[in-house]
PDB file of N, CA and C in Angstrom:
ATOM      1  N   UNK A   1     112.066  84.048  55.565  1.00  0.00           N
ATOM      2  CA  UNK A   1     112.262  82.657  55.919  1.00  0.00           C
ATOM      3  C   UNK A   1     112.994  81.910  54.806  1.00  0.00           C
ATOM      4  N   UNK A   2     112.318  82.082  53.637  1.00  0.00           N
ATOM      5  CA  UNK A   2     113.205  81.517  52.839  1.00  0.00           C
ATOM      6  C   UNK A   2     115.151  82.105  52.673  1.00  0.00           C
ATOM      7  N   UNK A   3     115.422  83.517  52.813  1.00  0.00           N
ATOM      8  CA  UNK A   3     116.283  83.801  52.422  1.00  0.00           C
ATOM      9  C   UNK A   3     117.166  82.854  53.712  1.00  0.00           C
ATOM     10  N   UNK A   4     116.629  83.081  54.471  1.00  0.00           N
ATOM     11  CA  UNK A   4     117.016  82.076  56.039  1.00  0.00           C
ATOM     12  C   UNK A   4     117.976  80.695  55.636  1.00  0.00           C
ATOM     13  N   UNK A   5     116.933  79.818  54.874  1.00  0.00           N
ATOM     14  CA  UNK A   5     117.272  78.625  54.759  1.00  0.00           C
ATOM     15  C   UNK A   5     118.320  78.313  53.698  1.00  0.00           C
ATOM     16  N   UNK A   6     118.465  79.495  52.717  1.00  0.00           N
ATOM     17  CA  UNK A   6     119.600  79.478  51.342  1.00  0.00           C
ATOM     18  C   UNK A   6     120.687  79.853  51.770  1.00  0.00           C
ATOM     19  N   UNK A   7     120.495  80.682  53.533  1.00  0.00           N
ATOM     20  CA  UNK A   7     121.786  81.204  54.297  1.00  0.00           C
ATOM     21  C   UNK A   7     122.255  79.499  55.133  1.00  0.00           C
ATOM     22  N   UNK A   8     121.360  78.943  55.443  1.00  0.00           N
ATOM     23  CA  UNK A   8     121.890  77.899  56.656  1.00  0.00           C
ATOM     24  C   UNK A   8     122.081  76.973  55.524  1.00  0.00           C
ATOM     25  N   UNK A   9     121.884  76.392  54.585  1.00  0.00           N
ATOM     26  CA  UNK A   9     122.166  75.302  53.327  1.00  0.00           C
ATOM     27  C   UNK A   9     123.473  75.898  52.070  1.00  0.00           C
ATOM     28  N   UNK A  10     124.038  77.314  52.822  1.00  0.00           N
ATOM     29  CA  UNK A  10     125.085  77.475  51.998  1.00  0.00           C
ATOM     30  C   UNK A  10     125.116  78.188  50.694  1.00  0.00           C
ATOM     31  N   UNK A  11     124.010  78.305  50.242  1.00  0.00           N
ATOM     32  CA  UNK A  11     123.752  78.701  48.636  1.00  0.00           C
ATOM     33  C   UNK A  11     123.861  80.530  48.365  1.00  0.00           C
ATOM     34  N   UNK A  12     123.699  81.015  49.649  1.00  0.00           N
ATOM     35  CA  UNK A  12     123.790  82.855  49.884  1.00  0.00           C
ATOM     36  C   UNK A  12     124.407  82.896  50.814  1.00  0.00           C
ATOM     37  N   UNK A  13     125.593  83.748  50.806  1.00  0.00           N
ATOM     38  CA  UNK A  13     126.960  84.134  51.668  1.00  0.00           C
ATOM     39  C   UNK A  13     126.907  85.398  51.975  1.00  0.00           C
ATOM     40  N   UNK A  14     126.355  86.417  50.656  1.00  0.00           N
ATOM     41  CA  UNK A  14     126.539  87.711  50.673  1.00  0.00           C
ATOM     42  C   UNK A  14     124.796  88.565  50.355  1.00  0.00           C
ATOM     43  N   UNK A  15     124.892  90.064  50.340  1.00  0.00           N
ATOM     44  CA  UNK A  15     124.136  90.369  50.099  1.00  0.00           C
ATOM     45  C   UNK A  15     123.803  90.402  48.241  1.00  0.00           C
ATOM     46  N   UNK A  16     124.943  90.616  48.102  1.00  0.00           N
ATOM     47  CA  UNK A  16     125.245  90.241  46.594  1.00  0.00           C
ATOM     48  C   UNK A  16     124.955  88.497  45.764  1.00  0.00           C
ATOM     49  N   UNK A  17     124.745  88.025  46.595  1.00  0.00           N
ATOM     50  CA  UNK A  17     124.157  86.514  46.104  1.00  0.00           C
ATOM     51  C   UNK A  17     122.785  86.448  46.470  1.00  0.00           C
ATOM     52  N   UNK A  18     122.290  87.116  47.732  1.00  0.00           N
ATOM     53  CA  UNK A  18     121.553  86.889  47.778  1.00  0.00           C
ATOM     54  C   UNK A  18     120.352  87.752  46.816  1.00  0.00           C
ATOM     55  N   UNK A  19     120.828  89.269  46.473  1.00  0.00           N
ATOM     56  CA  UNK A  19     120.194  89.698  45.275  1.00  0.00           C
ATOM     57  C   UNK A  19     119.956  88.989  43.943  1.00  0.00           C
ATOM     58  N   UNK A  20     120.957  88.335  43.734  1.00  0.00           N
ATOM     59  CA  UNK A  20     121.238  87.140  42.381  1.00  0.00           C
ATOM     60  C   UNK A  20     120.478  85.803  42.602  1.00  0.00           C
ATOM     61  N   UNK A  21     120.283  85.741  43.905  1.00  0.00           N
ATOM     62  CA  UNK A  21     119.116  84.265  44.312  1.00  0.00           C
ATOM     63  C   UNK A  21     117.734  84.859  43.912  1.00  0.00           C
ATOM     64  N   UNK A  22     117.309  86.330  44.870  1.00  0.00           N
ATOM     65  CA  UNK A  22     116.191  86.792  44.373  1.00  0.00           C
ATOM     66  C   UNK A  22     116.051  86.869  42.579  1.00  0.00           C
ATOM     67  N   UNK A  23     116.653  87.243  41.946  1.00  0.00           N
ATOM     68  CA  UNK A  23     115.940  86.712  40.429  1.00  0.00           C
ATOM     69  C   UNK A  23     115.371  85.648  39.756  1.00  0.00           C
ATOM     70  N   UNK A  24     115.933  84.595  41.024  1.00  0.00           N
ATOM     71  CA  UNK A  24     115.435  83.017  40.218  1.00  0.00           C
ATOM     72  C   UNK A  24     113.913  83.094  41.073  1.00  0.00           C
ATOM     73  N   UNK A  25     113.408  83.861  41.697  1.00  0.00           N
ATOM     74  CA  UNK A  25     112.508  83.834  42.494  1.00  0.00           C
ATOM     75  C   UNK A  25     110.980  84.018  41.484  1.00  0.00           C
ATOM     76  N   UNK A  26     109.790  83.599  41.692  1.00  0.00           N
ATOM     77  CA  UNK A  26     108.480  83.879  41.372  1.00  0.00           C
ATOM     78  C   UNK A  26     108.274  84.944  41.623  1.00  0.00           C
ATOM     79  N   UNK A  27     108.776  85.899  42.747  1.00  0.00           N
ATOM     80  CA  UNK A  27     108.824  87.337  43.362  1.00  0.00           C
ATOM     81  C   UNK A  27     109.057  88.108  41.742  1.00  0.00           C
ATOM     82  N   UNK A  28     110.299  87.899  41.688  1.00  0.00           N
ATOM     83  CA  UNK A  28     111.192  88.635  40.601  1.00  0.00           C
ATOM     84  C   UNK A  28     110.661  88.533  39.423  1.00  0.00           C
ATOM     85  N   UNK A  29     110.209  87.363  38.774  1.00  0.00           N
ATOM     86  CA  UNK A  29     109.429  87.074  37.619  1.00  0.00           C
ATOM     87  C   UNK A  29     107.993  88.393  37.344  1.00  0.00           C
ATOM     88  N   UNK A  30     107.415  87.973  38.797  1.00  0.00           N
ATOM     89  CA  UNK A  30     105.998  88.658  39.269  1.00  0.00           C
ATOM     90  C   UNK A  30     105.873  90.398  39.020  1.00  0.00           C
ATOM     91  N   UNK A  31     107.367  91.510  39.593  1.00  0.00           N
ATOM     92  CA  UNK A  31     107.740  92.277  39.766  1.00  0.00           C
ATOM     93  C   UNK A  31     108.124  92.628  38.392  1.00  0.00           C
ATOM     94  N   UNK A  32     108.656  92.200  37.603  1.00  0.00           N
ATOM     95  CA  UNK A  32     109.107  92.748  35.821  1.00  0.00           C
ATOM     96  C   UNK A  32     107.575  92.514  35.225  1.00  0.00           C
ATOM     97  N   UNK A  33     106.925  91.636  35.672  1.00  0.00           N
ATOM     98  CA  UNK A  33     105.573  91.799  34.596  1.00  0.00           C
ATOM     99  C   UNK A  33     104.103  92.501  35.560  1.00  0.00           C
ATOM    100  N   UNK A  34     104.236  92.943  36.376  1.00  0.00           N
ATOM    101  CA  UNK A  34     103.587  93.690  36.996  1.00  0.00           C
ATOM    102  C   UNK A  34     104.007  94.612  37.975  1.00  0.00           C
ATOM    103  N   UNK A  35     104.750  95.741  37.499  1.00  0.00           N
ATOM    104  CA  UNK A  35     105.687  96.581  38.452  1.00  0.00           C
ATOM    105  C   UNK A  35     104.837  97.101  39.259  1.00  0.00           C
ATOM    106  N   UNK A  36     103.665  97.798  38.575  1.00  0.00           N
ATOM    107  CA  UNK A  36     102.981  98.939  39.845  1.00  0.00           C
ATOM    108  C   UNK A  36     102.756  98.017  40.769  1.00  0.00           C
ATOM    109  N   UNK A  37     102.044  96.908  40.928  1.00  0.00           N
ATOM    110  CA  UNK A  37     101.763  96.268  41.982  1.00  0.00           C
ATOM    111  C   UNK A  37     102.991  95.656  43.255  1.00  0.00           C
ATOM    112  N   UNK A  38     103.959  96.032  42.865  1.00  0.00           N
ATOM    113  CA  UNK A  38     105.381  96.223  43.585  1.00  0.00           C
ATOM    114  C   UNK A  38     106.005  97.758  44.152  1.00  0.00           C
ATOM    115  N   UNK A  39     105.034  98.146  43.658  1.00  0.00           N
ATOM    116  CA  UNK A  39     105.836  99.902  44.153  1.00  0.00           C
ATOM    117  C   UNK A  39     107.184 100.141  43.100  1.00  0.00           C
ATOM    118  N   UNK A  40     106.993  99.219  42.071  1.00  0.00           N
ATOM    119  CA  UNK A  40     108.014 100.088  41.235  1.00  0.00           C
ATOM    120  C   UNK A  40     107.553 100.939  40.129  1.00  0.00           C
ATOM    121  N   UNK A  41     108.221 102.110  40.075  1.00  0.00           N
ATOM    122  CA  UNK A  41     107.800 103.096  39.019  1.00  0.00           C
ATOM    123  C   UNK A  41     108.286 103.105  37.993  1.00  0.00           C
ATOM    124  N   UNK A  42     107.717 103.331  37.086  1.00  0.00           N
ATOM    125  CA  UNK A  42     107.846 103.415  35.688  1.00  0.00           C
ATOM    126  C   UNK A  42     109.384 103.693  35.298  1.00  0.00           C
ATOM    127  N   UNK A  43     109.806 105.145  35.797  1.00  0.00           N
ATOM    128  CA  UNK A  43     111.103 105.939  35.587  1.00  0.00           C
ATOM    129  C   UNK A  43     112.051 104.682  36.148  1.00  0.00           C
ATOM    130  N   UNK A  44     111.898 104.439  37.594  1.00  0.00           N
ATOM    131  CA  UNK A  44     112.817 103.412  38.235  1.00  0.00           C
ATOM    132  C   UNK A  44     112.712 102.289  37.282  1.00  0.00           C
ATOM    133  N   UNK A  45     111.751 101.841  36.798  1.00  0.00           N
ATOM    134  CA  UNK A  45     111.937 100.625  35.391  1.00  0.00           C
ATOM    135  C   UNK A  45     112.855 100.901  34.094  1.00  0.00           C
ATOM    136  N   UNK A  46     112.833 101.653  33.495  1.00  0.00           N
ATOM    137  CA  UNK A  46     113.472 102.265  32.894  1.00  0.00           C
ATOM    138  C   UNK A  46     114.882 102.591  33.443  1.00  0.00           C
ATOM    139  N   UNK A  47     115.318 103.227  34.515  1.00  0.00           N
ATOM    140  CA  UNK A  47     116.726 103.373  35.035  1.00  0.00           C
ATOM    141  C   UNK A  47     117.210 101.800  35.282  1.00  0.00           C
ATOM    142  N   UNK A  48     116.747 101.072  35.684  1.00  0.00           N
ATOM    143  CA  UNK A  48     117.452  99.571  36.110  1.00  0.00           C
ATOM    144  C   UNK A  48     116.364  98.095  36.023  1.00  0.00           C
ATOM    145  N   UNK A  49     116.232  97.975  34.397  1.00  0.00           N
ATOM    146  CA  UNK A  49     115.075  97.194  33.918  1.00  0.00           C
ATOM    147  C   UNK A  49     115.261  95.900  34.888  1.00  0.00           C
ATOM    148  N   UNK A  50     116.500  95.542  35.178  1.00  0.00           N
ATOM    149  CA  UNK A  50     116.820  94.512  35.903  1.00  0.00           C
ATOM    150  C   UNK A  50     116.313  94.269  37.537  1.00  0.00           C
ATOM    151  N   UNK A  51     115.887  95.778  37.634  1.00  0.00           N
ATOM    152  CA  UNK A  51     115.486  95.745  39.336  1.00  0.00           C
ATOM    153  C   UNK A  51     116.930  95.110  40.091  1.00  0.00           C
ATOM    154  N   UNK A  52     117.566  95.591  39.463  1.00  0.00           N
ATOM    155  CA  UNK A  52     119.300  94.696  40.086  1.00  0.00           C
ATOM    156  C   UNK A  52     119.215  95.714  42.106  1.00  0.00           C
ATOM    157  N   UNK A  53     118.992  96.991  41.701  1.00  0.00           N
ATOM    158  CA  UNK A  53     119.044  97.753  43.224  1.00  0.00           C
ATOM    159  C   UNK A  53     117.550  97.335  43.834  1.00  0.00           C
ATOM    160  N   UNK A  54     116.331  97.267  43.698  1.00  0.00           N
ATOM    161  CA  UNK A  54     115.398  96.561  44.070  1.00  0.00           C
ATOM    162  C   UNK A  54     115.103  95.403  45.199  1.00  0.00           C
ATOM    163  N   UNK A  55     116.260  94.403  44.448  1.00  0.00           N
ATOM    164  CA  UNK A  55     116.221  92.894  44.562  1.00  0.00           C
ATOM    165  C   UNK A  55     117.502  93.340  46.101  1.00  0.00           C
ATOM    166  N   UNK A  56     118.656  94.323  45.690  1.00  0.00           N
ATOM    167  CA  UNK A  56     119.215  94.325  46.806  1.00  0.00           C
ATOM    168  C   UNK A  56     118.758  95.277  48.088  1.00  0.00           C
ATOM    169  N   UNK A  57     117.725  96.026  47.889  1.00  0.00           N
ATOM    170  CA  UNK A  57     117.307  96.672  48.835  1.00  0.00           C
ATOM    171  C   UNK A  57     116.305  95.247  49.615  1.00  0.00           C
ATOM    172  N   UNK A  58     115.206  94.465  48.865  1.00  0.00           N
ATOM    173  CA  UNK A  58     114.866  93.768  49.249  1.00  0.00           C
ATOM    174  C   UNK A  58     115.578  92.309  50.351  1.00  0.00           C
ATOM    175  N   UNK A  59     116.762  92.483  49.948  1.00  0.00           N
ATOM    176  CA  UNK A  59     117.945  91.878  50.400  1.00  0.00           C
ATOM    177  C   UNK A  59     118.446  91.824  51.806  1.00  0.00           C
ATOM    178  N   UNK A  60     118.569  93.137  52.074  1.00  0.00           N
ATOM    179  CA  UNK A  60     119.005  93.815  52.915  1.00  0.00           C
ATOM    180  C   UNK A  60     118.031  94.299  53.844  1.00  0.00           C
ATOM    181  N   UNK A  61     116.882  94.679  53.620  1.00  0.00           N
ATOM    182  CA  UNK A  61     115.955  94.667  54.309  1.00  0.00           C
ATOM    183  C   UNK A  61     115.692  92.808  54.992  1.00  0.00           C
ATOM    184  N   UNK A  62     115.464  92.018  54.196  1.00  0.00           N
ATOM    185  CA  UNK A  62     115.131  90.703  55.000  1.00  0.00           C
ATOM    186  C   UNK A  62     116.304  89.919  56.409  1.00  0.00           C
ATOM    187  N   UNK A  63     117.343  90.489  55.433  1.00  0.00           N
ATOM    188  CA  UNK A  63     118.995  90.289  56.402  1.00  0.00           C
ATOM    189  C   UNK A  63     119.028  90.750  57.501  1.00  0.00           C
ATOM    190  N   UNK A  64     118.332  92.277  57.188  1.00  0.00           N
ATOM    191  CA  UNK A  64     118.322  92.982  58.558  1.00  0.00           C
ATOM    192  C   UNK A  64     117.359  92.490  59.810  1.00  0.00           C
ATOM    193  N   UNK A  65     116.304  91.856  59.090  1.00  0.00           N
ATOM    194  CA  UNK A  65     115.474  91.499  59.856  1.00  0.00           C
ATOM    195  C   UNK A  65     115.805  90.542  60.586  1.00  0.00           C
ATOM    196  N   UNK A  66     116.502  88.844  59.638  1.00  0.00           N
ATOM    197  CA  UNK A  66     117.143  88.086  60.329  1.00  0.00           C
ATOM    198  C   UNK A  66     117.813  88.153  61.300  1.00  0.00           C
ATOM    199  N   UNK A  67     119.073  89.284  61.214  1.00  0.00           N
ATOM    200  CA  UNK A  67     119.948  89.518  61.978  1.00  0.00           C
ATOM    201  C   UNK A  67     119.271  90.023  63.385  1.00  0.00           C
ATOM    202  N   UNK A  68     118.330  91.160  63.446  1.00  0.00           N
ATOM    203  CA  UNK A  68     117.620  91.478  64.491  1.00  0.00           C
ATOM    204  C   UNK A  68     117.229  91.009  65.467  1.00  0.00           C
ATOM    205  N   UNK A  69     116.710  89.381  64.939  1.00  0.00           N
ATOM    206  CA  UNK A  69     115.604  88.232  65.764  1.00  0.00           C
ATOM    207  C   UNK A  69     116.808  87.320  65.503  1.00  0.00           C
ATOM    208  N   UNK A  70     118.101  87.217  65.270  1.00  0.00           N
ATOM    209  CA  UNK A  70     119.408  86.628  66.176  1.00  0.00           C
ATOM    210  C   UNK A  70     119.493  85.363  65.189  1.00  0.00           C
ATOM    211  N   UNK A  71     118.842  84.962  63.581  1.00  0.00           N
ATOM    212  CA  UNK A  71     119.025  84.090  62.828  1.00  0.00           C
ATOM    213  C   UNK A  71     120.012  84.064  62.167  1.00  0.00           C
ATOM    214  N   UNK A  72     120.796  85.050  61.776  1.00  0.00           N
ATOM    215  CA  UNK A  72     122.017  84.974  61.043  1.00  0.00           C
ATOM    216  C   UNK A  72     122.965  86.205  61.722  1.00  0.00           C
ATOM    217  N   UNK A  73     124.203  86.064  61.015  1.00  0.00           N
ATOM    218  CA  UNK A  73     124.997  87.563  61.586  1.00  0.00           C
ATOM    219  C   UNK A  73     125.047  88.429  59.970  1.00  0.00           C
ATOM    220  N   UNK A  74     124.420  89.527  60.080  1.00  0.00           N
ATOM    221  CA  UNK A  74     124.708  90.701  58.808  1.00  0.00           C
ATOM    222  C   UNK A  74     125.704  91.494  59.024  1.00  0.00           C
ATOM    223  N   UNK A  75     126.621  91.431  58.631  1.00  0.00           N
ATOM    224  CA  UNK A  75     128.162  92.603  58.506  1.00  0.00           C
ATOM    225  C   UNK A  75     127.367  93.708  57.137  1.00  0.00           C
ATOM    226  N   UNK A  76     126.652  94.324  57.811  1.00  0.00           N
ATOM    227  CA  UNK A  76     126.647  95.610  56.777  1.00  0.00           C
ATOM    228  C   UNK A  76     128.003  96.191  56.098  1.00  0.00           C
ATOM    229  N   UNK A  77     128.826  96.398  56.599  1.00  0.00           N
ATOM    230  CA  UNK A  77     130.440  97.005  55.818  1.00  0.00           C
ATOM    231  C   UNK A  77     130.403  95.919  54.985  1.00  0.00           C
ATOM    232  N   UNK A  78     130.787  94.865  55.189  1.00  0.00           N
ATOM    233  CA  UNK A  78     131.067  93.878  53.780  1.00  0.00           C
ATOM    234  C   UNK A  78     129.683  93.239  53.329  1.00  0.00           C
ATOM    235  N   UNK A  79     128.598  92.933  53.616  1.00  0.00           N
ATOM    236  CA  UNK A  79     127.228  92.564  53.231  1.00  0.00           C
ATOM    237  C   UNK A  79     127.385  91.005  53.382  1.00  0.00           C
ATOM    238  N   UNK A  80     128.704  90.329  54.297  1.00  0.00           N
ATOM    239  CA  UNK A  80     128.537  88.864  54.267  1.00  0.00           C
ATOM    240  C   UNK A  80     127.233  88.623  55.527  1.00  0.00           C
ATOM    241  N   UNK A  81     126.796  87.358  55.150  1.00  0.00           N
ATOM    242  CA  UNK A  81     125.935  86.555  55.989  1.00  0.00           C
ATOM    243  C   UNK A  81     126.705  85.217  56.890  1.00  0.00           C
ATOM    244  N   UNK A  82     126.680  85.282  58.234  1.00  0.00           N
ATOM    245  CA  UNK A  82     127.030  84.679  58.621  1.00  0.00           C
ATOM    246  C   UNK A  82     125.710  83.507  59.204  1.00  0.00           C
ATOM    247  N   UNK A  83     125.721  82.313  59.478  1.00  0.00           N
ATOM    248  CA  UNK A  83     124.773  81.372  59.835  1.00  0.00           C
ATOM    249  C   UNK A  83     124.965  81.377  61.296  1.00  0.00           C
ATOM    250  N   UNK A  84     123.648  81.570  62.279  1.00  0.00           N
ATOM    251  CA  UNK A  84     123.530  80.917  63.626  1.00  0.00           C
ATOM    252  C   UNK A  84     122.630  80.057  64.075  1.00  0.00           C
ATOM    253  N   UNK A  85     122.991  79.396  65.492  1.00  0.00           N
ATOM    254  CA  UNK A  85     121.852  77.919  65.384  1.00  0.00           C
ATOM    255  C   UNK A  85     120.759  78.277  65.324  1.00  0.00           C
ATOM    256  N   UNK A  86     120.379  79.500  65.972  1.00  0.00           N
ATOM    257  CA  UNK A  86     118.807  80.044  65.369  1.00  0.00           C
ATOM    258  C   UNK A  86     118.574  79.714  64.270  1.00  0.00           C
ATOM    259  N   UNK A  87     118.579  80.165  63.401  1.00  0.00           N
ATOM    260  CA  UNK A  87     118.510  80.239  62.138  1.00  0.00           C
ATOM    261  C   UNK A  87     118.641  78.926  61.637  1.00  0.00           C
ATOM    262  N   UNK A  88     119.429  78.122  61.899  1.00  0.00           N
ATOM    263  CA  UNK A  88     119.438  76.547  61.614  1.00  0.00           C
ATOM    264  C   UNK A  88     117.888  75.834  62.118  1.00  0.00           C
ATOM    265  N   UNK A  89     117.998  76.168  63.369  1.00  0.00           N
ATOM    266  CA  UNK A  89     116.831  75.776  63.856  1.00  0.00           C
ATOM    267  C   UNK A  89     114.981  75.881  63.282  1.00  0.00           C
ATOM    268  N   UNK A  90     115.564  77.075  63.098  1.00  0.00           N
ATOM    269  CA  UNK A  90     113.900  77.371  62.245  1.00  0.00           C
ATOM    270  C   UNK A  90     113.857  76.923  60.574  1.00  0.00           C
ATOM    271  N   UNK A  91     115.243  76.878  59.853  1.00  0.00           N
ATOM    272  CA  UNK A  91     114.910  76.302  58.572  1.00  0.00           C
ATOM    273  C   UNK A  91     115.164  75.229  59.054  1.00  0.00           C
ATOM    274  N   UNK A  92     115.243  74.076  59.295  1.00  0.00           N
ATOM    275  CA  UNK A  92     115.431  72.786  59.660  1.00  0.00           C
ATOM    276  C   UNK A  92     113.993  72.251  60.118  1.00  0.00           C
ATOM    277  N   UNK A  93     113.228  73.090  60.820  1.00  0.00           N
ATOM    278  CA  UNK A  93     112.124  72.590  61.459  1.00  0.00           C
ATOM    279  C   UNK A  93     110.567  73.652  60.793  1.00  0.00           C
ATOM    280  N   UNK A  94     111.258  74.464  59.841  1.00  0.00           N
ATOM    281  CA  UNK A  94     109.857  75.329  59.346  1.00  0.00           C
ATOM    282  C   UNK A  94     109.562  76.185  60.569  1.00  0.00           C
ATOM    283  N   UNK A  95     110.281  77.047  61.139  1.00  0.00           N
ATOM    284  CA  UNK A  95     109.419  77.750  62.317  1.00  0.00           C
ATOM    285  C   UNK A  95     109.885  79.194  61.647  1.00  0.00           C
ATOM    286  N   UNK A  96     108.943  79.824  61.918  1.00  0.00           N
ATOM    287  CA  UNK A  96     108.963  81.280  60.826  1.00  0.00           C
ATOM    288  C   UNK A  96     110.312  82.251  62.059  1.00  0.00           C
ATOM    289  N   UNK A  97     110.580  83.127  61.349  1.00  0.00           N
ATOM    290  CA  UNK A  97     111.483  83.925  61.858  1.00  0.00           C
ATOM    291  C   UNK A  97     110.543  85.064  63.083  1.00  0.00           C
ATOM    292  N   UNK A  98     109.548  85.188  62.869  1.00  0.00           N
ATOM    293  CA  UNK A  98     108.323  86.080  63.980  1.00  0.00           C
ATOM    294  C   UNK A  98     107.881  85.227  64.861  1.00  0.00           C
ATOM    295  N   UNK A  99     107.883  83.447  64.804  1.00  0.00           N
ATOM    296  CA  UNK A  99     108.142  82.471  65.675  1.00  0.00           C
ATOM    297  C   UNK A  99     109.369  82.876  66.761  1.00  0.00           C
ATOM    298  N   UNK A 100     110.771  82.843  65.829  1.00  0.00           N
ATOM    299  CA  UNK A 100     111.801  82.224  66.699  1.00  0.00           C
ATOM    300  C   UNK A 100     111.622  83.823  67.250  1.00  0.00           C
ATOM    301  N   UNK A 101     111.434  84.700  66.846  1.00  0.00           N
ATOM    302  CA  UNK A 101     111.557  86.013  67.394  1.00  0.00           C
ATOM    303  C   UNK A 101     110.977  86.506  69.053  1.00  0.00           C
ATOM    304  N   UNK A 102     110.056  85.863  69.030  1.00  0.00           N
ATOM    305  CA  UNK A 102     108.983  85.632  70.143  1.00  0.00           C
ATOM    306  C   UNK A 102     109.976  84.445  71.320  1.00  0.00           C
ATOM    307  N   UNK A 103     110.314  83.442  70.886  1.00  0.00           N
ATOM    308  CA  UNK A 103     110.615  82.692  71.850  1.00  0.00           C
ATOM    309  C   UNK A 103     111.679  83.487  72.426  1.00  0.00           C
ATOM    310  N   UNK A 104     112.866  84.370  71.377  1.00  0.00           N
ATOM    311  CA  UNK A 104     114.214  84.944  71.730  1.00  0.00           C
ATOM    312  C   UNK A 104     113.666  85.577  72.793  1.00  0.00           C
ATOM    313  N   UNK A 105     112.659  86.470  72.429  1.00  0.00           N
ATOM    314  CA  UNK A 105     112.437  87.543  73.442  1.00  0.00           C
ATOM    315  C   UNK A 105     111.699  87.244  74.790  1.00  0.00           C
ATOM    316  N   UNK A 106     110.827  86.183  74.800  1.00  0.00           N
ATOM    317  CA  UNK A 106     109.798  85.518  76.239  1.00  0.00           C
ATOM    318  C   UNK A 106     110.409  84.474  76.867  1.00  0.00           C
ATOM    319  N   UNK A 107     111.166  83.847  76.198  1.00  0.00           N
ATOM    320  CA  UNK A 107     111.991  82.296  76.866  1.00  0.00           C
ATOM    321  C   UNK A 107     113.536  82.933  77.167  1.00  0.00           C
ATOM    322  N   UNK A 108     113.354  82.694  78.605  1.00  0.00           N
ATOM    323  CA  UNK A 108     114.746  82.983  78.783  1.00  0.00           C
ATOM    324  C   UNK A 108     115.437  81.608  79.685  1.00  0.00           C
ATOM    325  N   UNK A 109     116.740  81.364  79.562  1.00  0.00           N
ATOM    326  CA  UNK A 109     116.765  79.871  80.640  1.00  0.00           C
ATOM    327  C   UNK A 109     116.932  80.104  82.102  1.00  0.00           C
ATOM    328  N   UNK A 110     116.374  81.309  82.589  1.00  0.00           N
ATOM    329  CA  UNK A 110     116.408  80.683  84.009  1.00  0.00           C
ATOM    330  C   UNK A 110     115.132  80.767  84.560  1.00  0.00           C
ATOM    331  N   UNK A 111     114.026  80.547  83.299  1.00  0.00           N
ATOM    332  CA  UNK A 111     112.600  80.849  83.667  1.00  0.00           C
ATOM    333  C   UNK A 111     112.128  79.302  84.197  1.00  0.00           C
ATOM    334  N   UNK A 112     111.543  79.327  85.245  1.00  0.00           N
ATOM    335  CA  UNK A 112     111.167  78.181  85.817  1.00  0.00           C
ATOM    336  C   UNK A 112     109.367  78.140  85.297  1.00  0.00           C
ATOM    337  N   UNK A 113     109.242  76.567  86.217  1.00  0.00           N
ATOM    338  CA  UNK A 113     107.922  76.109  84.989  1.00  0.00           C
ATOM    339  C   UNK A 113     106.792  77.128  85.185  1.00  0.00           C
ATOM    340  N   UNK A 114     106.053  77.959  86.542  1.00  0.00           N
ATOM    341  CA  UNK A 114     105.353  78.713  86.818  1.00  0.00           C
ATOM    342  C   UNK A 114     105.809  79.899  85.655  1.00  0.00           C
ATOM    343  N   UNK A 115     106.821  79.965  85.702  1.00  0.00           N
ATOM    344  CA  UNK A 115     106.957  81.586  84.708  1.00  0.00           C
ATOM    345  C   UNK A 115     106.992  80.926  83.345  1.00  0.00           C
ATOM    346  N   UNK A 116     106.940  79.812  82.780  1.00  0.00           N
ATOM    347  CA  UNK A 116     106.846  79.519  81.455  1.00  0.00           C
ATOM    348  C   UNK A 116     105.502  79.653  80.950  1.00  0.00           C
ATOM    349  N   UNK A 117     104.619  79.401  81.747  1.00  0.00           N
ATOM    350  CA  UNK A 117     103.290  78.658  81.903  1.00  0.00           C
ATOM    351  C   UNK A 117     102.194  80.127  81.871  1.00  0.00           C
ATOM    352  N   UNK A 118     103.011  81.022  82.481  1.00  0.00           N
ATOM    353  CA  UNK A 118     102.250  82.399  82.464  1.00  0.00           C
ATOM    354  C   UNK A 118     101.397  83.323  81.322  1.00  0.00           C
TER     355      UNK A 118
END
């Protein structure tokens, strides 16, 4: 949700910004001073103290998710983020992405009031 709203306010374009947003995060802080409790291993600490591949797997995993439940567009080949009114809609109004996900999939517009109501 959050990566949602840094996509619809402009501030993350790519998957590559949006890895570079995750460091300013409490996540990221949390994850360098308590790795095991993140699933990161020791060796993997040591290979990339920065968690720089981490932060973009984490990235890409949330993108994907967005993209799935129809909040943003993910171009995997180039890693840009594109913004859709979904996605406007739920950061604008706080409605979680497993919210709008549910309405995508049960609300359709030619459901009349008996089939809404069901």
């Amino acid at each position: 949700d959050s990566l949602n709203a840094e996509i619809v306010l402009g501030d993350v374009r790519s998957i590559r910004e949006a890895a570079e947003w995750l460091s300013y995060t409490y996540l990221y802080i949390r994850m360098l001073r308590r790795p095991d409790l993140y699933g990161v291993s020791d060796r993997e600490l040591a290979e990339d103290p920065l968690l720089e591949q981490r932060r973009v797997d984490l990235a890409h995993t949330a993108a994907s998710m967005l993209d799935k439940h129809g909040l943003i567009r993910y171009d995997r080949r180039t890693g840009h983020f594109q913004m859709r009114d979904l996605g406007r809609v739920a950061s604008h109004y706080y409605v979680t992405f497993e919210s709008m996900a549910a309405f995508n999939e049960y609300l359709k517009p030619t459901m009349s009031d008996i089939e809404l109501f069901r």
